[in-house]
N, C-alpha and C. Protein backbone atom coordinates (compact mmCIF):
# COMPACT_ATOMS: atom_id res chain seq x y z
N UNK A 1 -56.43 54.00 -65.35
CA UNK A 1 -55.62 52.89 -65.80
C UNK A 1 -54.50 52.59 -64.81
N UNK A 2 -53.69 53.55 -64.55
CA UNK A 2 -52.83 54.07 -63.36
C UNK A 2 -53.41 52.87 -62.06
N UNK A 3 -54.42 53.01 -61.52
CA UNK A 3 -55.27 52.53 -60.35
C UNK A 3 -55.58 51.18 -60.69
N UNK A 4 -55.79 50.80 -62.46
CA UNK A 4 -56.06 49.25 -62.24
C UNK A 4 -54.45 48.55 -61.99
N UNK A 5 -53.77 49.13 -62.71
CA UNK A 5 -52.05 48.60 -63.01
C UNK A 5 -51.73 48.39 -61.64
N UNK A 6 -52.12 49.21 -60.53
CA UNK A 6 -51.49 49.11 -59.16
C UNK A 6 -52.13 47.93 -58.11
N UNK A 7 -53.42 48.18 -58.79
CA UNK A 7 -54.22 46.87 -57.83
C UNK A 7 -53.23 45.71 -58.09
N UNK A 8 -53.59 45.49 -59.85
CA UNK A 8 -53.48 44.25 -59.98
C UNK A 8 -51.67 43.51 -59.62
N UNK A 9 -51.00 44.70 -59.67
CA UNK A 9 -49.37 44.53 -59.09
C UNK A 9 -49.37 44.00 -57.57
N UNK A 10 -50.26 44.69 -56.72
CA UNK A 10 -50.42 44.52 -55.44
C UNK A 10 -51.34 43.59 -54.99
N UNK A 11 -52.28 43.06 -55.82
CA UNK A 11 -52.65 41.34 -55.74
C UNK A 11 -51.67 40.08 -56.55
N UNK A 12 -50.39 40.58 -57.25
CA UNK A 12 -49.92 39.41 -58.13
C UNK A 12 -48.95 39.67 -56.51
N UNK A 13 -48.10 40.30 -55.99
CA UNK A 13 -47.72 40.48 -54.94
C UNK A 13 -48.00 39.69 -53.70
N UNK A 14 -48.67 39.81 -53.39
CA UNK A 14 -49.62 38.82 -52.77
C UNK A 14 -49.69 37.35 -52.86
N UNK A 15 -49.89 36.86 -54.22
CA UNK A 15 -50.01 35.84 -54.31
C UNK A 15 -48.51 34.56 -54.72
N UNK A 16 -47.68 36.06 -54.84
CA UNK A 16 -46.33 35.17 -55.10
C UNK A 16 -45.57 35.39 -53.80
N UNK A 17 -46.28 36.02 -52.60
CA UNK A 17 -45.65 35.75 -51.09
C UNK A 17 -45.54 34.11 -50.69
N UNK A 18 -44.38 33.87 -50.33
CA UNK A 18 -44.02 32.93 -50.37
C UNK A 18 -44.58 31.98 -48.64
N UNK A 19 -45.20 30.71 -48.60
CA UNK A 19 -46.89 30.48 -47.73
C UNK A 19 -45.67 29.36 -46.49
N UNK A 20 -46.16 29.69 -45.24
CA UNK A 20 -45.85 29.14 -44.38
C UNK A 20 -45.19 27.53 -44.53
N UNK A 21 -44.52 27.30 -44.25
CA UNK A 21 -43.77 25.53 -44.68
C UNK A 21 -44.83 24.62 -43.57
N UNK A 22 -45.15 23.42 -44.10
CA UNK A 22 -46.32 22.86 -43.62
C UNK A 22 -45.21 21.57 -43.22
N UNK A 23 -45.71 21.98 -41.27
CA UNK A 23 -44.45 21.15 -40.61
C UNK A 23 -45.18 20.35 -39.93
N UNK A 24 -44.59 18.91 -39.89
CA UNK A 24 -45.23 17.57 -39.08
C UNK A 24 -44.08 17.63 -38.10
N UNK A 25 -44.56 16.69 -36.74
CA UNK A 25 -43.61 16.25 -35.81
C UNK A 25 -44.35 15.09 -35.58
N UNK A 26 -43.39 14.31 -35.76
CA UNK A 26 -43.75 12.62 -36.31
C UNK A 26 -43.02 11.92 -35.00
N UNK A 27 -44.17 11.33 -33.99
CA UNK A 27 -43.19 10.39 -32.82
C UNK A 27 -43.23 9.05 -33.33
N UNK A 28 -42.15 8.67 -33.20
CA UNK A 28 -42.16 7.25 -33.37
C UNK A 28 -41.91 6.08 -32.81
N UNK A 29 -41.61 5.01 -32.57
CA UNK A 29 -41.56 4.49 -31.82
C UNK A 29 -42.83 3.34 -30.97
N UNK A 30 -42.13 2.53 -30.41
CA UNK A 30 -43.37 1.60 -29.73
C UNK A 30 -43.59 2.27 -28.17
N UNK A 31 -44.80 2.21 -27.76
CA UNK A 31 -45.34 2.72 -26.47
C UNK A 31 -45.03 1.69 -25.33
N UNK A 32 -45.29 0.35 -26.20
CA UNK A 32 -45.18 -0.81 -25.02
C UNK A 32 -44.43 -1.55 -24.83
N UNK A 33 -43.15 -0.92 -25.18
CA UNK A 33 -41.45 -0.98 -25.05
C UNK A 33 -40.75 -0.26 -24.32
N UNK A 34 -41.17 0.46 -23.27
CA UNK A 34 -40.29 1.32 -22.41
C UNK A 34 -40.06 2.47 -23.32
N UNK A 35 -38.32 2.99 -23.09
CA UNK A 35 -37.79 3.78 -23.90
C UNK A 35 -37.99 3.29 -25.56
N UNK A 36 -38.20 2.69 -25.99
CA UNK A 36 -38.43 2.62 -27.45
C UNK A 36 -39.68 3.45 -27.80
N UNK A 37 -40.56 3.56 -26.77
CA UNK A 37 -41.67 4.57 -27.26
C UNK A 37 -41.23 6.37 -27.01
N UNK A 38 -40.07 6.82 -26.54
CA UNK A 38 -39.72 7.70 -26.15
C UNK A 38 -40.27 8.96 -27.60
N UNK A 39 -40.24 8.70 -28.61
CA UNK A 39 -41.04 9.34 -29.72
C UNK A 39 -42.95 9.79 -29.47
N UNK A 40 -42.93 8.83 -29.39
CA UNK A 40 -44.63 9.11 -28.95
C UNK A 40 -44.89 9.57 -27.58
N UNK A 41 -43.97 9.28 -26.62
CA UNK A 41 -44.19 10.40 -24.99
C UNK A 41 -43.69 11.49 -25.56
N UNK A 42 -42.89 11.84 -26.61
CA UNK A 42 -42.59 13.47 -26.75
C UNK A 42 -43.69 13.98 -27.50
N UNK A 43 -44.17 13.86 -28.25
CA UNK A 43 -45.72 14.10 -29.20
C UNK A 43 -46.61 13.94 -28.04
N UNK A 44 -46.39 13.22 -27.63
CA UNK A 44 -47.82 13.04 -26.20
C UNK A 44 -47.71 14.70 -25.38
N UNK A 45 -46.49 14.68 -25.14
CA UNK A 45 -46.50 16.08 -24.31
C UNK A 45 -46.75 17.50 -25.03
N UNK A 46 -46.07 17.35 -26.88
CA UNK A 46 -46.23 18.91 -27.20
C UNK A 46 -47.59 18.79 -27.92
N UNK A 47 -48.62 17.97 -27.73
CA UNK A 47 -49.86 18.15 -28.08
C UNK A 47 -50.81 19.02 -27.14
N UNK A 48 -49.82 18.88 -25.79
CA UNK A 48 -50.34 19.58 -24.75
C UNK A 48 -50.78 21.47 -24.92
N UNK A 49 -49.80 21.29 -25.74
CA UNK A 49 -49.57 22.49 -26.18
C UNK A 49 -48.57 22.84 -27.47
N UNK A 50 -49.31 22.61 -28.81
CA UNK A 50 -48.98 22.29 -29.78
C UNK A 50 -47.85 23.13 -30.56
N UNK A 51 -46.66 23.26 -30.83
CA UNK A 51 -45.84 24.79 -31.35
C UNK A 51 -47.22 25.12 -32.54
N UNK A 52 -46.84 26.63 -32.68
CA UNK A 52 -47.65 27.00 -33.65
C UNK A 52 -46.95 26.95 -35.33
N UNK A 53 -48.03 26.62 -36.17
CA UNK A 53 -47.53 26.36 -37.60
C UNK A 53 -47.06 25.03 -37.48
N UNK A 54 -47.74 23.91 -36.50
CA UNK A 54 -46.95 22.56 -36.43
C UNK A 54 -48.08 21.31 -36.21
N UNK A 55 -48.21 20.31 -37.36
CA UNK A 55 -48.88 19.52 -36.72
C UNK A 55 -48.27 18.79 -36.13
N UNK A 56 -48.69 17.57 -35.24
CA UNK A 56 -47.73 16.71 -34.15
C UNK A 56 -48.88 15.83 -34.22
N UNK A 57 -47.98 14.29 -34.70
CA UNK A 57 -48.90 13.25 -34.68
C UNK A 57 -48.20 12.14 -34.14
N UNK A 58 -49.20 11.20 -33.61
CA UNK A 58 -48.35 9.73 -33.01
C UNK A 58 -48.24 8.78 -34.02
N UNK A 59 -47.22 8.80 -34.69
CA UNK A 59 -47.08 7.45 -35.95
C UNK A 59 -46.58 6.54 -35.37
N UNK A 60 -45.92 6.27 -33.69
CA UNK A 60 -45.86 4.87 -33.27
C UNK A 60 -44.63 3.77 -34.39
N UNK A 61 -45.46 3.08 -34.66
CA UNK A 61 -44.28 1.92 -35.49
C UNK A 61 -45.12 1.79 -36.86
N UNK A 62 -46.39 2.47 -37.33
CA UNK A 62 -47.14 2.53 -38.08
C UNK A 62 -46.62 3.70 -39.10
N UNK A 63 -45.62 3.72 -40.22
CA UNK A 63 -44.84 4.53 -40.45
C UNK A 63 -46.07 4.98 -42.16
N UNK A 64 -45.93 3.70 -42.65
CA UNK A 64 -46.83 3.29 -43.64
C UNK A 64 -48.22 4.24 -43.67
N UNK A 65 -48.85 3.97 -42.38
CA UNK A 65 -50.18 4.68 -42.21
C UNK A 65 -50.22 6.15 -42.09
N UNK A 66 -48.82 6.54 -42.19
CA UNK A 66 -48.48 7.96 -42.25
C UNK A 66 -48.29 8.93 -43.41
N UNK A 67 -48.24 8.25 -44.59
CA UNK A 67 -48.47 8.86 -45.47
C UNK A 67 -49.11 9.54 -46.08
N UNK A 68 -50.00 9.74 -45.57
CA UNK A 68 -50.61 11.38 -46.47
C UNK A 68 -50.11 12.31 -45.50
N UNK A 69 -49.49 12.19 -44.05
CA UNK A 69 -48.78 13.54 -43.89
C UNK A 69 -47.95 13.72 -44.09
N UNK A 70 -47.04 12.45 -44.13
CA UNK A 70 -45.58 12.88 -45.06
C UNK A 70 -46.14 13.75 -46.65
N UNK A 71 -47.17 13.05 -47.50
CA UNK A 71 -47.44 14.22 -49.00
C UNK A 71 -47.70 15.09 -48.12
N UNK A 72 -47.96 15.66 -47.04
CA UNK A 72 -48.44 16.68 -46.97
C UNK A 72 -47.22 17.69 -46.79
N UNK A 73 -46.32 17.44 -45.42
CA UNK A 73 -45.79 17.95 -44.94
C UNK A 73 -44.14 18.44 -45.74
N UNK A 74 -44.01 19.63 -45.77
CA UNK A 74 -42.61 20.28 -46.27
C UNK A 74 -41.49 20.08 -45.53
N UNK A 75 -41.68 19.53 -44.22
CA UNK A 75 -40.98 19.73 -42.99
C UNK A 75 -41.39 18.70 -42.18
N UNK A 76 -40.51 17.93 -41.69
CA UNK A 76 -40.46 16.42 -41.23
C UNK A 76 -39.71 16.45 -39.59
N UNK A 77 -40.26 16.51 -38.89
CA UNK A 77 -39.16 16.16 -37.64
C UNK A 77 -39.83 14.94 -36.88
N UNK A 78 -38.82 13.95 -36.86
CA UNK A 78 -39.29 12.50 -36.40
C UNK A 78 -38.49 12.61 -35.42
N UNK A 79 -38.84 12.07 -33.97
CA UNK A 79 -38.55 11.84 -32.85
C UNK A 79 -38.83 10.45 -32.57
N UNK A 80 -37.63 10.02 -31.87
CA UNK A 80 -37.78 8.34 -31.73
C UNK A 80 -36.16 7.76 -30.97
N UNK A 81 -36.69 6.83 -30.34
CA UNK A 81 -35.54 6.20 -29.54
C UNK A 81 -34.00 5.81 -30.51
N UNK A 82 -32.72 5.77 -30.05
CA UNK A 82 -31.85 5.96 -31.29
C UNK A 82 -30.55 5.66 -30.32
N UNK A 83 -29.90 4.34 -30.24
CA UNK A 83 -28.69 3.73 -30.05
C UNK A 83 -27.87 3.66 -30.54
N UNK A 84 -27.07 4.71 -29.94
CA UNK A 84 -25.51 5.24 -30.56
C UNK A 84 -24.46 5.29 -29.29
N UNK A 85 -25.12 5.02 -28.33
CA UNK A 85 -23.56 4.26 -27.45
C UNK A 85 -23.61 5.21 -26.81
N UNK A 86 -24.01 6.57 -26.67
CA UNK A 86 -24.06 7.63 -26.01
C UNK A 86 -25.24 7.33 -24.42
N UNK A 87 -24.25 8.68 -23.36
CA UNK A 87 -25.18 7.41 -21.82
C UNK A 87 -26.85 7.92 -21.76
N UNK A 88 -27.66 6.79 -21.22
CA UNK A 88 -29.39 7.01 -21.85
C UNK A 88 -29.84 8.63 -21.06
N UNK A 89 -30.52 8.69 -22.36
CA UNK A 89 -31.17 9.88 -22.12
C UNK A 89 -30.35 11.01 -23.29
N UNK A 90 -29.36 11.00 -23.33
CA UNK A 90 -28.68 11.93 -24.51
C UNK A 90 -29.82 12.15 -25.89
N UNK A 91 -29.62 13.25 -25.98
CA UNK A 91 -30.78 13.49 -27.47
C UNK A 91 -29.72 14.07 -28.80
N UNK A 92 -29.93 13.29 -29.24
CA UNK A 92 -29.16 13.39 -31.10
C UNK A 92 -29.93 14.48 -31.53
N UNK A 93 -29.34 15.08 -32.66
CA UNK A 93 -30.20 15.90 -33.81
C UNK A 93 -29.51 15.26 -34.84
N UNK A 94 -29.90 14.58 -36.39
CA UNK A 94 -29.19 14.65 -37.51
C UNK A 94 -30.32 14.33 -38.80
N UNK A 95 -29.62 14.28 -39.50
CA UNK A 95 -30.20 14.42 -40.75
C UNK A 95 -30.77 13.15 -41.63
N UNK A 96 -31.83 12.96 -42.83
CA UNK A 96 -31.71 11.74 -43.06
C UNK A 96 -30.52 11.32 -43.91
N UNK A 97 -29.50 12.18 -44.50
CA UNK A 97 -28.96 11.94 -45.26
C UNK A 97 -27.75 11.59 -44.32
N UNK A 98 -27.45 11.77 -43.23
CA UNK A 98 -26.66 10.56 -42.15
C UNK A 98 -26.89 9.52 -42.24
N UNK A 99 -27.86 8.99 -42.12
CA UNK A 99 -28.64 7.47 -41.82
C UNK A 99 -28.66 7.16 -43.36
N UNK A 100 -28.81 7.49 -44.47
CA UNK A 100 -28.69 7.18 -46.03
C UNK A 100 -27.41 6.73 -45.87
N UNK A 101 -26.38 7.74 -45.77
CA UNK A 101 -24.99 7.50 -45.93
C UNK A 101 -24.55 6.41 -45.09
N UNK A 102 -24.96 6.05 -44.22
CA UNK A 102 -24.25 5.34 -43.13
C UNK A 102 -23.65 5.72 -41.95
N UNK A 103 -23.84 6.94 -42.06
CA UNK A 103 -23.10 7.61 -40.77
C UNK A 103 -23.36 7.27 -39.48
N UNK A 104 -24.75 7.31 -39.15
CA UNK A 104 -25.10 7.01 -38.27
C UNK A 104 -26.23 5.43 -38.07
N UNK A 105 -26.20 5.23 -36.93
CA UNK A 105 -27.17 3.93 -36.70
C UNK A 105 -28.67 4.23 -36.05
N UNK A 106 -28.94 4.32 -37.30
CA UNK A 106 -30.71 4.37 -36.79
C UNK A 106 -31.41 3.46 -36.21
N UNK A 107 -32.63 3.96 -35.85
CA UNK A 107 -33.22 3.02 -35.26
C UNK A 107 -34.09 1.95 -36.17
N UNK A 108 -35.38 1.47 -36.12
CA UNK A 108 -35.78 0.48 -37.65
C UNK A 108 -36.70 1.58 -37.84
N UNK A 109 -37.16 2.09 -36.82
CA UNK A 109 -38.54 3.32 -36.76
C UNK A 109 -38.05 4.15 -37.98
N UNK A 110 -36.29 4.42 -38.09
CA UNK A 110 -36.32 5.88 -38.99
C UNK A 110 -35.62 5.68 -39.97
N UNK A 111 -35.29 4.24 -40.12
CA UNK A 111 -35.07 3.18 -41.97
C UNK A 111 -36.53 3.48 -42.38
N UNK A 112 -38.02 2.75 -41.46
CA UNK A 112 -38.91 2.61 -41.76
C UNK A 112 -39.41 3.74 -42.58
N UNK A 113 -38.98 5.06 -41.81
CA UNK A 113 -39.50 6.59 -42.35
C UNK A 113 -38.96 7.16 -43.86
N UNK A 114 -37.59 6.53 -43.64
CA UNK A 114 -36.52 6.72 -44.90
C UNK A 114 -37.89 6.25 -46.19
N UNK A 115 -37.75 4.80 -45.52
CA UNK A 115 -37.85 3.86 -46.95
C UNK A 115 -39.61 4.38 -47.27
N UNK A 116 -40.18 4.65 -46.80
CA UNK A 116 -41.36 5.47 -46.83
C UNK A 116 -41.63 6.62 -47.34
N UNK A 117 -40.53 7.23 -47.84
CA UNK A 117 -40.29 8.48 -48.77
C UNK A 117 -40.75 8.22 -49.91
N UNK A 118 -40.26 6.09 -49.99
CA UNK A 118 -40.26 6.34 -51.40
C UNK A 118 -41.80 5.90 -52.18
N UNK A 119 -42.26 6.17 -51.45
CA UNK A 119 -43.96 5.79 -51.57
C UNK A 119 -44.76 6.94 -52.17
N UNK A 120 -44.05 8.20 -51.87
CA UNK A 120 -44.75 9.44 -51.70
C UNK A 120 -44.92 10.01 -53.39
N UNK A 121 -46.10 10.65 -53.46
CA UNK A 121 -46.21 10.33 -55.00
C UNK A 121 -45.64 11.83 -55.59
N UNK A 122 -45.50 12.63 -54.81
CA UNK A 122 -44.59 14.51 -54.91
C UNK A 122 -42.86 13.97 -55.13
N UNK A 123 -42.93 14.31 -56.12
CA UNK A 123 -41.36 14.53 -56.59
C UNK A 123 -40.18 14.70 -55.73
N UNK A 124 -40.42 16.23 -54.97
CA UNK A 124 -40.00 16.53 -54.00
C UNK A 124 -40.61 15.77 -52.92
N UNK A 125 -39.04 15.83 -51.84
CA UNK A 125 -39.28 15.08 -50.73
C UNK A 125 -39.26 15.93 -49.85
N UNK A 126 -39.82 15.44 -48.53
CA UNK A 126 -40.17 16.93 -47.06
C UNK A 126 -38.62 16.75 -46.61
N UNK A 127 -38.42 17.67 -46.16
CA UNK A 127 -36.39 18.11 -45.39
C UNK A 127 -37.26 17.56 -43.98
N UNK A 128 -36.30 16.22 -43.66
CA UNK A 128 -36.59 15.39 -42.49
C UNK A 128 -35.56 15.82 -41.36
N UNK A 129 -35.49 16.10 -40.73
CA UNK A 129 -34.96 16.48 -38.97
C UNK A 129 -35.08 14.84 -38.34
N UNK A 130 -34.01 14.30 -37.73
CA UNK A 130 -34.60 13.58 -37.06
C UNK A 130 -33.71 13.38 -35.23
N UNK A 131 -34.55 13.64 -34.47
CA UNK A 131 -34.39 13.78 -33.05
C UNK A 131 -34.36 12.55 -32.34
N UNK A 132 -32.88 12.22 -32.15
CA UNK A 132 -32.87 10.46 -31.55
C UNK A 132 -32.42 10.59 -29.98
N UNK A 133 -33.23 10.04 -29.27
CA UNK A 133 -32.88 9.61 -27.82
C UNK A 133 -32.16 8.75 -27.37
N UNK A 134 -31.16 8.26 -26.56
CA UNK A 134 -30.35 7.28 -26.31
C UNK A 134 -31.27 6.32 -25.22
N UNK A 135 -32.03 5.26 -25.61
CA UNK A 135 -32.67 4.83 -24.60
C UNK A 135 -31.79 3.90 -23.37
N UNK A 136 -32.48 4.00 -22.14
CA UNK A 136 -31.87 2.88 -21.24
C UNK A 136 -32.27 1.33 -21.17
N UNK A 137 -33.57 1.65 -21.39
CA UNK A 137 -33.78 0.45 -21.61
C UNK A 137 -35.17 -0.12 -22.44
N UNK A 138 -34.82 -1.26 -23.45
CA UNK A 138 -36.57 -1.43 -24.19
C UNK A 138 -36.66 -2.50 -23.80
N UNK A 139 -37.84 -2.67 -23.34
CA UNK A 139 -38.43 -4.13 -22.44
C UNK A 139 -39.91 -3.37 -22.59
N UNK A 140 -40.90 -4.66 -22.05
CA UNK A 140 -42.10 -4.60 -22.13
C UNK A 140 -42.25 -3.71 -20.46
N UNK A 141 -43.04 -2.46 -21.24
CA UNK A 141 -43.71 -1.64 -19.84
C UNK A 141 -44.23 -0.42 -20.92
N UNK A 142 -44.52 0.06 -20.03
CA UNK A 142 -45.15 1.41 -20.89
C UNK A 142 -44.49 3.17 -20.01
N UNK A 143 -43.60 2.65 -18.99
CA UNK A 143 -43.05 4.09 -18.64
C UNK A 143 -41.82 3.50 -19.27
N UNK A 144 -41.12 5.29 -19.48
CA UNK A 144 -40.19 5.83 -19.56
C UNK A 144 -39.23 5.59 -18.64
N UNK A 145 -37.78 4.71 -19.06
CA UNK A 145 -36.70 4.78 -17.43
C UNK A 145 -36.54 6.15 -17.07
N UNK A 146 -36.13 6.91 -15.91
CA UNK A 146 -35.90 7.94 -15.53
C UNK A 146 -34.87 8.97 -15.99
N UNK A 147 -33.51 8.04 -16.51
CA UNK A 147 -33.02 8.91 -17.39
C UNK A 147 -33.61 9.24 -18.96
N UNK A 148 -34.27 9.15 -19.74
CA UNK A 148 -35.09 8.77 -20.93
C UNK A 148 -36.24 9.94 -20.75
N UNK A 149 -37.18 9.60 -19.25
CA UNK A 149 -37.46 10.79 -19.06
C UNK A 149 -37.76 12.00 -18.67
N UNK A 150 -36.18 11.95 -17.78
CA UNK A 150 -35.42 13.33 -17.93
C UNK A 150 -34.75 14.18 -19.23
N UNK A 151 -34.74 13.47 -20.33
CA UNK A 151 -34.47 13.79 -21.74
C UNK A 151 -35.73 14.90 -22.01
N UNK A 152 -36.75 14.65 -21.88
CA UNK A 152 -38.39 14.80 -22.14
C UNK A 152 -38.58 16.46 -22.34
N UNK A 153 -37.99 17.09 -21.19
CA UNK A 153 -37.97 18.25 -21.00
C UNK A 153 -37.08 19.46 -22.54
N UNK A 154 -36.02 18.66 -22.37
CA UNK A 154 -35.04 19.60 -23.51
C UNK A 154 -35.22 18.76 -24.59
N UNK A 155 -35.60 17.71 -25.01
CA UNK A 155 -36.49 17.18 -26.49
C UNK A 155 -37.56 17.73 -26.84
N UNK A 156 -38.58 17.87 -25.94
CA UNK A 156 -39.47 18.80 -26.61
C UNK A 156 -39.22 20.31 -26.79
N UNK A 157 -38.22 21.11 -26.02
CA UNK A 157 -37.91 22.61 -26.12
C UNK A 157 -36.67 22.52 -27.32
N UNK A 158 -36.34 21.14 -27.68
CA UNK A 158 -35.72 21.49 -29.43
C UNK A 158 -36.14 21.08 -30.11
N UNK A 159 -37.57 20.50 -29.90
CA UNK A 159 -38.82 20.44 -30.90
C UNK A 159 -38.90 21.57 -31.30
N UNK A 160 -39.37 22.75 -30.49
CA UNK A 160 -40.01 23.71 -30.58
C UNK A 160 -39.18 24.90 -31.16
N UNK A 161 -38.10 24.46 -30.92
CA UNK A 161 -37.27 25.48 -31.60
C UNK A 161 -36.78 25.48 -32.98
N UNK A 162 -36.79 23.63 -33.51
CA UNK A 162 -36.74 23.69 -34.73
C UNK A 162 -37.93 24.00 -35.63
N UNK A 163 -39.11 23.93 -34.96
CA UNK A 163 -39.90 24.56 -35.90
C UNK A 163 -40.03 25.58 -35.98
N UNK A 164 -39.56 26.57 -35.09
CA UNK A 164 -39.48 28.15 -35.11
C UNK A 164 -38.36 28.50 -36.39
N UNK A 165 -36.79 27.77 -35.89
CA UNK A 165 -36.54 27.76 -37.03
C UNK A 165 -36.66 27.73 -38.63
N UNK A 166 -37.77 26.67 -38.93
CA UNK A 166 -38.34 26.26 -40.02
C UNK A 166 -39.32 27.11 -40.66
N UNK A 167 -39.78 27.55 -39.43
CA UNK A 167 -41.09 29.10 -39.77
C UNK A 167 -39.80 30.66 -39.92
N UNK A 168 -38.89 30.89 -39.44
CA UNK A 168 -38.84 32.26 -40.06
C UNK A 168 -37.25 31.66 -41.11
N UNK A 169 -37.28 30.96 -41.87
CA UNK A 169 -36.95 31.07 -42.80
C UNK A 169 -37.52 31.26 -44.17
């Protein structure tokens, strides 16, 4: 009896271990806007080599068509171009509840993401990160200005670190 009591303690154990947080990295942004696509060249690069415990997808300006990974995802980090007066290339970190409040000036990409929450049919909402670039310039092209991406390098290595973060908590 002893031996069943222990199994079954050490499978309820088990099953109330608490399961990896299911993390998106959401680029956003237009591609054929210069720096306004600066979201989707950072997803372009950490697909190269994906963080682990992380999906990474190009949602572009298609925020809408993103919804079943927002239900999916516990963990939200949107990357996307973000004009705050700071000189181009600077990378923001803040929250959505900045951009709710007013604090800060988002871009339309991460109103779009906001207002897209409210679509989601889970009660709970995913804890959104959002990673804004100071672009130099949005005009029709498809590269990156040089300061924008020189950003490229330390945007994606605090990609990677916030999801490390997000995994050992």
């Amino acid at each position: 009896m002893d031996s069943f009591n222990e199994k079954r303690k050490t499978k309820n154990e088990k099953c109330s271990t608490p399961r990896e947080p299911r993390i998106l990295i959401a680029g956003l942004g237009n591609l054929l806007l210069m720096d306004d696509g600066v979201g989707v060249h950072a997803v372009l690069e950490l697909q190269k080599n994906p963080p682990e415990g992380a999906v990474v997808a190009e949602v572009g300006t298609a925020v809408l068509n993103a919804l079943d990974l927002l239900e999916w995802a516990d963990k939200v980090l949107a990357i996307d171009a973000m004009q705050a007066g700071g000189e181009p290339g600077t990378v923001y970190a803040f929250g959505t509840e900045d951009v709710e409040k007013g604090g800060i000036k988002a871009s339309l990409h991460e109103l779009n993401l906001i207002s897209a929450l409210s679509f989601l049919k889970r009660k709970a909402k995913p804890e959104i990160v959002i990673f804004g670039v100071e672009p130099d310039r949005i005009d029709y092209g498809l590269e990156l200005t040089p300061a924008v991406a020189a950003a490229l390098p330390e945007l994606t290595a605090a990609a990677r670190k916030q999801v490390q973060r997000w995994r050992e908590k």
